[in-house]
N, C-alpha and C. Protein backbone atom coordinates (compact mmCIF):
# COMPACT_ATOMS: atom_id res chain seq x y z
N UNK A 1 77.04 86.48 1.50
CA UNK A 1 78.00 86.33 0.42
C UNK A 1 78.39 84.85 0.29
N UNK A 2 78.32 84.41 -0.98
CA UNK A 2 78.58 83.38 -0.75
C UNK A 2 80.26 82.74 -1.24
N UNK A 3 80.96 82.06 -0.27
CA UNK A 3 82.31 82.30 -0.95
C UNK A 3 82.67 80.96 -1.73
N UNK A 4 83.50 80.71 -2.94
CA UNK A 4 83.63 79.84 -3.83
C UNK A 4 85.24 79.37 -4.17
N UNK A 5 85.64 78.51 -4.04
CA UNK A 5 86.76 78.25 -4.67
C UNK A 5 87.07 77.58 -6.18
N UNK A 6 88.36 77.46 -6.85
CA UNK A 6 88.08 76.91 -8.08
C UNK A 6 89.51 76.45 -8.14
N UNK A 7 90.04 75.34 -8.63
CA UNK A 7 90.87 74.99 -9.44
C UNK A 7 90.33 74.20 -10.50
N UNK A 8 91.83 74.19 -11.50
CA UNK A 8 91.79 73.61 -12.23
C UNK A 8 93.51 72.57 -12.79
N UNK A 9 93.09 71.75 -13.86
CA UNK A 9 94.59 71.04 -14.66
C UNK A 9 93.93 70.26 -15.58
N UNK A 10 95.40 70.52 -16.37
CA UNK A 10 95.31 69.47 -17.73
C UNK A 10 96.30 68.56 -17.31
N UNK A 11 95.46 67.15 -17.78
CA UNK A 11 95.89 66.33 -17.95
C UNK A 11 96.19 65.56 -19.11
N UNK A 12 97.25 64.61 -19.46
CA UNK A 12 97.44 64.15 -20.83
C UNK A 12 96.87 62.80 -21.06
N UNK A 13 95.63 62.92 -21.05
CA UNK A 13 94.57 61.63 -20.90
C UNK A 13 93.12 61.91 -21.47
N UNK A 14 92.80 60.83 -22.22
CA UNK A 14 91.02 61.15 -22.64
C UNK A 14 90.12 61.46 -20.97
N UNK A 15 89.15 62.04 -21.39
CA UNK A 15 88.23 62.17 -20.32
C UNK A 15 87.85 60.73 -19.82
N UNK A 16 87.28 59.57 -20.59
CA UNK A 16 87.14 58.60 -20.11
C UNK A 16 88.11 57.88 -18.92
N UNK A 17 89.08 58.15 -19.18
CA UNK A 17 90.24 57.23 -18.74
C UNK A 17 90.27 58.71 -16.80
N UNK A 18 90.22 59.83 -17.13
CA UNK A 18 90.14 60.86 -15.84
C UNK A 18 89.03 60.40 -15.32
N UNK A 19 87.84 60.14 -15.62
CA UNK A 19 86.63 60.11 -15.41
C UNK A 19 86.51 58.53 -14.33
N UNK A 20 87.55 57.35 -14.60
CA UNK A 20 87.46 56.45 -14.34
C UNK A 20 88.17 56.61 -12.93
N UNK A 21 89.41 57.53 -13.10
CA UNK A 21 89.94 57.44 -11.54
C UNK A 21 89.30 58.85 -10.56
N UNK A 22 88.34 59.40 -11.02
CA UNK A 22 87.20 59.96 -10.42
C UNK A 22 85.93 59.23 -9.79
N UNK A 23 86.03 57.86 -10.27
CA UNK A 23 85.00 57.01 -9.55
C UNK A 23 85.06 55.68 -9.48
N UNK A 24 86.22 55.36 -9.66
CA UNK A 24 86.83 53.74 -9.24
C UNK A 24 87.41 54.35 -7.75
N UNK A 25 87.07 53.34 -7.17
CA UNK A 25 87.13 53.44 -5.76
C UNK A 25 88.50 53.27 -4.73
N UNK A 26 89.36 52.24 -6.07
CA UNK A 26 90.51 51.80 -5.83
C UNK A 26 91.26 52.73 -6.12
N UNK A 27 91.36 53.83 -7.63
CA UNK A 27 92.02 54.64 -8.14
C UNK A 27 92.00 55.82 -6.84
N UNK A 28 90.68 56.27 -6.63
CA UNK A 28 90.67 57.71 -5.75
C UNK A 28 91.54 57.57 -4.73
N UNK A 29 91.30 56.09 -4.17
CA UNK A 29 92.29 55.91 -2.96
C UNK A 29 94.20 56.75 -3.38
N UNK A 30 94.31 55.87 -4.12
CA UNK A 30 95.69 56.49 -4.82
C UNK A 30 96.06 57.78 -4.71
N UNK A 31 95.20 58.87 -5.39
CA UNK A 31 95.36 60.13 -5.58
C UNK A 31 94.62 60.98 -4.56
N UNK A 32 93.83 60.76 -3.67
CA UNK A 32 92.92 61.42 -2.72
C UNK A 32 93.04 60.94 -1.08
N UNK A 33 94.45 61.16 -1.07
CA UNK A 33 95.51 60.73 0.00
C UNK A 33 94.49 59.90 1.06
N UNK A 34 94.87 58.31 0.37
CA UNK A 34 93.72 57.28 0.61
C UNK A 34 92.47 57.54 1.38
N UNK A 35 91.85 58.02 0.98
CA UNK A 35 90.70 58.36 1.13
C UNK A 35 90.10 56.84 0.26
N UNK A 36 88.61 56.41 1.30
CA UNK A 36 87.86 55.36 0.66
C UNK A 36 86.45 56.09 0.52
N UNK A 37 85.78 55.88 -0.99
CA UNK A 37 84.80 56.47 -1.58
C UNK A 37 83.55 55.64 -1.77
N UNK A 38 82.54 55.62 -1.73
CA UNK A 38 81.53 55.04 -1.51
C UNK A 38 80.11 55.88 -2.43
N UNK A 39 80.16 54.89 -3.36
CA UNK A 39 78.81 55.85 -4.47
C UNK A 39 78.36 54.87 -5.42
N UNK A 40 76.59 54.93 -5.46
CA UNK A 40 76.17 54.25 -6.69
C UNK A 40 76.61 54.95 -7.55
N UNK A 41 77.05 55.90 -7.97
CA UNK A 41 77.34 57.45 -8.93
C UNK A 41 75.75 57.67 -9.56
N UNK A 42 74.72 57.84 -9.27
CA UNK A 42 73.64 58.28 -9.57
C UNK A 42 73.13 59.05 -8.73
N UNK A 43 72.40 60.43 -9.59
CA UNK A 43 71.56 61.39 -9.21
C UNK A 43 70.57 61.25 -8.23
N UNK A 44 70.63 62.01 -6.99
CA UNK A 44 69.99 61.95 -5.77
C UNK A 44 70.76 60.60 -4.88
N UNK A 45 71.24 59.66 -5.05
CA UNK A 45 72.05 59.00 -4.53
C UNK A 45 73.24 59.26 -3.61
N UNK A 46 73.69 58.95 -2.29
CA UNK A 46 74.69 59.25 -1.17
C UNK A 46 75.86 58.96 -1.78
N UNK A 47 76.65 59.69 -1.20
CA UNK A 47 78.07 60.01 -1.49
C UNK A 47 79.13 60.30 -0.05
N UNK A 48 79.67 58.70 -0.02
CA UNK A 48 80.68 59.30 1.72
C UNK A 48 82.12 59.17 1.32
N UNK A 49 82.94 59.94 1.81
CA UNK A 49 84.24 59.65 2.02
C UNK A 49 84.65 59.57 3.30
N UNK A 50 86.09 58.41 3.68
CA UNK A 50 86.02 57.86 4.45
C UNK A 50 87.75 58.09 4.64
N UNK A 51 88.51 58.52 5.58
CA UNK A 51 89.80 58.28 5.94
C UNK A 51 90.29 58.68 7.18
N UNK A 52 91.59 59.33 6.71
CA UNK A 52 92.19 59.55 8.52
C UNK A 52 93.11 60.63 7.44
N UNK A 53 93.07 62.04 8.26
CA UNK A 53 93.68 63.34 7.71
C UNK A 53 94.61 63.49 9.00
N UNK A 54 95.91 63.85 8.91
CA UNK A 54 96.82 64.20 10.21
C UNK A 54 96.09 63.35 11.06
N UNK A 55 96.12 62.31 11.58
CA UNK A 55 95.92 60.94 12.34
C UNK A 55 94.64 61.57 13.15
N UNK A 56 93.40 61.78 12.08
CA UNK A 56 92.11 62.28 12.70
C UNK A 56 91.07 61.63 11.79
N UNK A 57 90.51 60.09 12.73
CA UNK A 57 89.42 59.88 11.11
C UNK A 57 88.52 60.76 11.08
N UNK A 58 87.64 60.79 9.68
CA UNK A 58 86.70 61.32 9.41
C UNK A 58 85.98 60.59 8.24
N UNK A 59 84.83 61.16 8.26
CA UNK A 59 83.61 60.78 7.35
C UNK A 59 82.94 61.91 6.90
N UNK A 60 83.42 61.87 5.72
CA UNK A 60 82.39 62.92 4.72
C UNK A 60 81.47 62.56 3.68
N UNK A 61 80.64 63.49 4.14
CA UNK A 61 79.10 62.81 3.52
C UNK A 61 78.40 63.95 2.22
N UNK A 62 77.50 63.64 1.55
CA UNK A 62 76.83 64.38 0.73
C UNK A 62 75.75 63.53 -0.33
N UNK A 63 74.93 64.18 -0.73
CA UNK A 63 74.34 63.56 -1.99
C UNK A 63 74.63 63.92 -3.55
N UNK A 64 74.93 62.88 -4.33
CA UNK A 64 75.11 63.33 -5.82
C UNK A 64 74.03 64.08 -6.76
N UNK A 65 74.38 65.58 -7.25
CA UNK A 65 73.07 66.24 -7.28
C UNK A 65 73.12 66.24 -9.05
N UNK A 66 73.92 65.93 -9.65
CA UNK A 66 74.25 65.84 -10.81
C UNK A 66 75.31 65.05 -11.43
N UNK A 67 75.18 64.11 -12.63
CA UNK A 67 76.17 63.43 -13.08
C UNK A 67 75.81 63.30 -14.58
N UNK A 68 77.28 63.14 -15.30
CA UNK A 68 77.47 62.95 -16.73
C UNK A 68 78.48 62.31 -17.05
N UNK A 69 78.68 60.88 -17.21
CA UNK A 69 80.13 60.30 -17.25
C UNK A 69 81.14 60.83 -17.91
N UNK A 70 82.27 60.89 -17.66
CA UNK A 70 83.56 61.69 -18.62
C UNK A 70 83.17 63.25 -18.72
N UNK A 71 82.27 63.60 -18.15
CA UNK A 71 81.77 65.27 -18.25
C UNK A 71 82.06 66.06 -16.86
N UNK A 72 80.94 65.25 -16.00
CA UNK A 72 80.59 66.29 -15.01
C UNK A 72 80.35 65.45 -13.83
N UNK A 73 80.18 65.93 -12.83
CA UNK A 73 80.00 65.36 -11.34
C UNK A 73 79.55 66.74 -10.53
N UNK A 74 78.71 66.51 -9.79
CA UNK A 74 78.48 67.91 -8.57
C UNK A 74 77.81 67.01 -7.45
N UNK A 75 78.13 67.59 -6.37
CA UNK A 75 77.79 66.75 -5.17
C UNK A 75 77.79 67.55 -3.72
N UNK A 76 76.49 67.19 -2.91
CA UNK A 76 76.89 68.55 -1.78
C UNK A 76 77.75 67.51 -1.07
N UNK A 77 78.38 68.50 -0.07
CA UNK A 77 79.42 67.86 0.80
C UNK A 77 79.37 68.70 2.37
N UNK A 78 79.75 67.79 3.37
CA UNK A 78 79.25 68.19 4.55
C UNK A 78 80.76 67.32 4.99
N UNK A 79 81.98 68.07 5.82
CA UNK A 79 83.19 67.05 6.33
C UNK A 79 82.90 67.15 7.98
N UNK A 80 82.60 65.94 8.32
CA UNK A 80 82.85 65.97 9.83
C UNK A 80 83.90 65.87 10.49
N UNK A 81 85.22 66.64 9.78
CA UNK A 81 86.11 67.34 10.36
C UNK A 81 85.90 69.30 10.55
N UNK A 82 84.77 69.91 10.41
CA UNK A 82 84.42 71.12 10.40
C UNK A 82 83.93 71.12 12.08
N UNK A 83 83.22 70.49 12.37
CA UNK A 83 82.63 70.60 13.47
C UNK A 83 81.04 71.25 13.32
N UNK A 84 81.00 70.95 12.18
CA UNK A 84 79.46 72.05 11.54
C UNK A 84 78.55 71.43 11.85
N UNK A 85 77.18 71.17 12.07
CA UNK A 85 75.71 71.03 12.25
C UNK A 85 75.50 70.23 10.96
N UNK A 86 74.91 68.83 10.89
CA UNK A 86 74.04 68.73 9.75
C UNK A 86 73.51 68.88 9.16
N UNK A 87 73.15 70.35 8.58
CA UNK A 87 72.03 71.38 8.12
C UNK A 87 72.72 71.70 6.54
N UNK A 88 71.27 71.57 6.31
CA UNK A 88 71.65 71.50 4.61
C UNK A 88 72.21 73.08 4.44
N UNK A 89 72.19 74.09 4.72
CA UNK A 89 72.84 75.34 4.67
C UNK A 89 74.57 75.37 5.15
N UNK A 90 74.82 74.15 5.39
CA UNK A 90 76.15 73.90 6.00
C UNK A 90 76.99 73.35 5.22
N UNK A 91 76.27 72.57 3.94
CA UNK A 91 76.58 71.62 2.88
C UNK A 91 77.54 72.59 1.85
N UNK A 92 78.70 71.98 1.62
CA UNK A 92 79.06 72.35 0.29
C UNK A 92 78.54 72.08 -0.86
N UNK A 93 78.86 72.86 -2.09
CA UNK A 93 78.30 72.04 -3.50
C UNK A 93 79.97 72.14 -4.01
N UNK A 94 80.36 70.82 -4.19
CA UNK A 94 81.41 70.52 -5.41
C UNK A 94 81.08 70.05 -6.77
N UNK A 95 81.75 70.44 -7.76
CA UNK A 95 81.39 70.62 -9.19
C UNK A 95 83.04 69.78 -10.00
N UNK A 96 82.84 68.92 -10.53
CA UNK A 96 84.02 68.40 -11.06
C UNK A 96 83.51 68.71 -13.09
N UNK A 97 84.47 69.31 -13.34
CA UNK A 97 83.96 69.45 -15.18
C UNK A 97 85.19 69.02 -15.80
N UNK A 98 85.01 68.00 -16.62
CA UNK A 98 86.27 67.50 -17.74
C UNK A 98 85.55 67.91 -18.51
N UNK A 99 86.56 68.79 -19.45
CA UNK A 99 86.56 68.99 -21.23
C UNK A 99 87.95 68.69 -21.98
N UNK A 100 87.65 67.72 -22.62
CA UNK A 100 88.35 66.88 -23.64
C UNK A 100 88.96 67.32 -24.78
N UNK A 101 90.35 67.93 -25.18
CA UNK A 101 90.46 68.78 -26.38
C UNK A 101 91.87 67.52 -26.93
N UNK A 102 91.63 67.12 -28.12
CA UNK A 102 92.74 66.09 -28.70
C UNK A 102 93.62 65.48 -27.94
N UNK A 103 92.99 64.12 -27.01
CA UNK A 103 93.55 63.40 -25.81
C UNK A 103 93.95 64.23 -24.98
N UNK A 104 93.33 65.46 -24.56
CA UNK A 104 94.30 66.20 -23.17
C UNK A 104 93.14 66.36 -22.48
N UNK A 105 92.52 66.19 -21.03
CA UNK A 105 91.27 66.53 -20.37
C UNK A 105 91.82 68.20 -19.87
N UNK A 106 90.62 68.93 -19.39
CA UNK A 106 91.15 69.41 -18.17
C UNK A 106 90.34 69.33 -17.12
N UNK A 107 90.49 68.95 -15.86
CA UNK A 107 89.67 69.05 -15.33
C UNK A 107 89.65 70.18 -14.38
N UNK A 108 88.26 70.49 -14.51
CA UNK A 108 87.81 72.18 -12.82
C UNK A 108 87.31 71.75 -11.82
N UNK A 109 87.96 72.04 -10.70
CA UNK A 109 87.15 71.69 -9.58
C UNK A 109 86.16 73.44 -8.96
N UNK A 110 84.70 73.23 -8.74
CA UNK A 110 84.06 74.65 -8.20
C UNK A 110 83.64 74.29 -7.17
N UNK A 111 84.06 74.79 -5.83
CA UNK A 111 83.28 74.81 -4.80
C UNK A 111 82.19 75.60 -4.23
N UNK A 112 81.37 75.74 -3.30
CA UNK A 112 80.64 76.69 -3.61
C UNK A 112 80.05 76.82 -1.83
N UNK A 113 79.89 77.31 -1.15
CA UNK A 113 78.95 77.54 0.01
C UNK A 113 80.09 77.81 0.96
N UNK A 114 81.61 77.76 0.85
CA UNK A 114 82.48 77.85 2.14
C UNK A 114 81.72 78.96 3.35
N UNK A 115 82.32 78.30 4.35
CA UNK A 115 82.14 78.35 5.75
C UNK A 115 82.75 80.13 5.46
N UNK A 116 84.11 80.37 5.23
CA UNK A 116 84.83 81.87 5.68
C UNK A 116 85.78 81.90 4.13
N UNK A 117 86.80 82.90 4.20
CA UNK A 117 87.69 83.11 3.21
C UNK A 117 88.73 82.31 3.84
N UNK A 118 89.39 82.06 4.75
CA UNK A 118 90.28 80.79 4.85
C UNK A 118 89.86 79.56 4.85
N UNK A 119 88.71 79.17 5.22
CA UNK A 119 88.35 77.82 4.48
C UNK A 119 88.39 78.00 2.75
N UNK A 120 88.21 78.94 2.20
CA UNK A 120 88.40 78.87 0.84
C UNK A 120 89.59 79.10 0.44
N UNK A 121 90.88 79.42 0.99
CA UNK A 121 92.04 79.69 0.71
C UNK A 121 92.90 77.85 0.78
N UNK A 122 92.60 77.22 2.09
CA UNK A 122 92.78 76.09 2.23
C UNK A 122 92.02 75.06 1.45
N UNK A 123 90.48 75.40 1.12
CA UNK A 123 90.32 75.01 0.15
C UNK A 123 91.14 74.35 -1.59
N UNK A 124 91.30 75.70 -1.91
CA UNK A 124 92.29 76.00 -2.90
C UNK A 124 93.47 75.13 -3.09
N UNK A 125 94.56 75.18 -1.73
CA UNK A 125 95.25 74.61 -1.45
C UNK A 125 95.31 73.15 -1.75
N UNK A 126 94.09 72.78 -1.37
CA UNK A 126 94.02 71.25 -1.11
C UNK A 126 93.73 70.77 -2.07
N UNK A 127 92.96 71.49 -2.72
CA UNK A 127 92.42 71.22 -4.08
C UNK A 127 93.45 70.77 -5.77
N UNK A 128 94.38 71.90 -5.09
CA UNK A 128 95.49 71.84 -6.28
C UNK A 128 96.45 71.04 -6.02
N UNK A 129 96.75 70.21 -4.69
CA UNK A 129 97.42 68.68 -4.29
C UNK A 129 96.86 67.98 -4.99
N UNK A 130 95.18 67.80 -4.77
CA UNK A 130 94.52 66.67 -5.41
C UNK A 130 94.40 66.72 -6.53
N UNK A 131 94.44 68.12 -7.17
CA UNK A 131 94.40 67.81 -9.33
C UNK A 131 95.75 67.33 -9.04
N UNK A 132 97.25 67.39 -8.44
CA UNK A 132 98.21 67.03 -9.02
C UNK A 132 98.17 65.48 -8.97
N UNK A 133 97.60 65.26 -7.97
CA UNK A 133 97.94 63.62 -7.61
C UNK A 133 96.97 63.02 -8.39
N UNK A 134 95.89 63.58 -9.08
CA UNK A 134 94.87 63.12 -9.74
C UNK A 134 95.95 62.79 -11.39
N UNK A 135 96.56 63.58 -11.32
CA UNK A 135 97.65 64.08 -12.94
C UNK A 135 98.01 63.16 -13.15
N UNK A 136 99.56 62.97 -11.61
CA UNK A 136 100.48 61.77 -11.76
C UNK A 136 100.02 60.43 -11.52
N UNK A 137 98.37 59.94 -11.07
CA UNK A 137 97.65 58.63 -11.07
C UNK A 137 97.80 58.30 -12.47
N UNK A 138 96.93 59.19 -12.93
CA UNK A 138 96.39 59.06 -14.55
C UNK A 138 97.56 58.90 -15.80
N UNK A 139 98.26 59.75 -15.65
CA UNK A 139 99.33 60.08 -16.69
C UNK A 139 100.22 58.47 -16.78
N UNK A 140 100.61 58.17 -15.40
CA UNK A 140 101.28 57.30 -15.22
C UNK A 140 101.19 55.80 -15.07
């Protein structure tokens, strides 16, 4: 079975302008409780994130498996805070989708491969911190 999480939010911003603090490196820091991001943003190209969660660094890794500026982003993801094996069956797939309706984005976050149903519950969780802080970056 495979288990999936999803959020979503609107924001009061063109997609371009969401799209920018989705891959400016300086912005994510801001909203992705400083987290440092590292990406050519091109297809088949590496993708790491880099911080310290409850005073524990970590490095999370993946490759970008799809991109569309101001649209779309998907990327597997592997956190070496799991304790998981490097094995591509271990990899998440995250899915970022902005759709643009008269200056308002929204953006979805889809996860896809979780480990159990409380990694997808915490998932969730974490997920809907980061659309908010993604909101009040942008908006403000």
């Amino acid at each position: 079975m495979d288990i999936t999480s999803d959020a979503s939010i609107a924001i009061s911003a063109p997609a371009v302008k969401v799209w920018q603090a989705i891959t400016d490196p300086a912005i994510v820091k801001q909203w992705f409780f400083g987290t440092t991001v590292e990406s050519s943003w091109k297809a088949g190209e590496a993708i790491v994130f880099r911080g310290e969660w409850n005073g524990q660094a970590y490095e999370d890794k993946g490759v970008i498996k799809r991109i569309e500026p101001a649209k779309f982003l998907e990327y597997t993801h592997l956190s070496s805070r799991t304790g998981q094996a490097d094995v591509s069956e271990n990899y998440e797939l995250v899915r970022f989708e902005l759709a643009e309706t008269g200056g308002q984005t929204t953006v979805h976050i889809h996860e896809e491969n979780l480990a159990s149903i409380e990694a997808r519950d915490k998932s969730v969780e974490l997920w809907k911190m980061v659309l908010a802080n993604l909101k009040k970056t942008v908006e403000s």
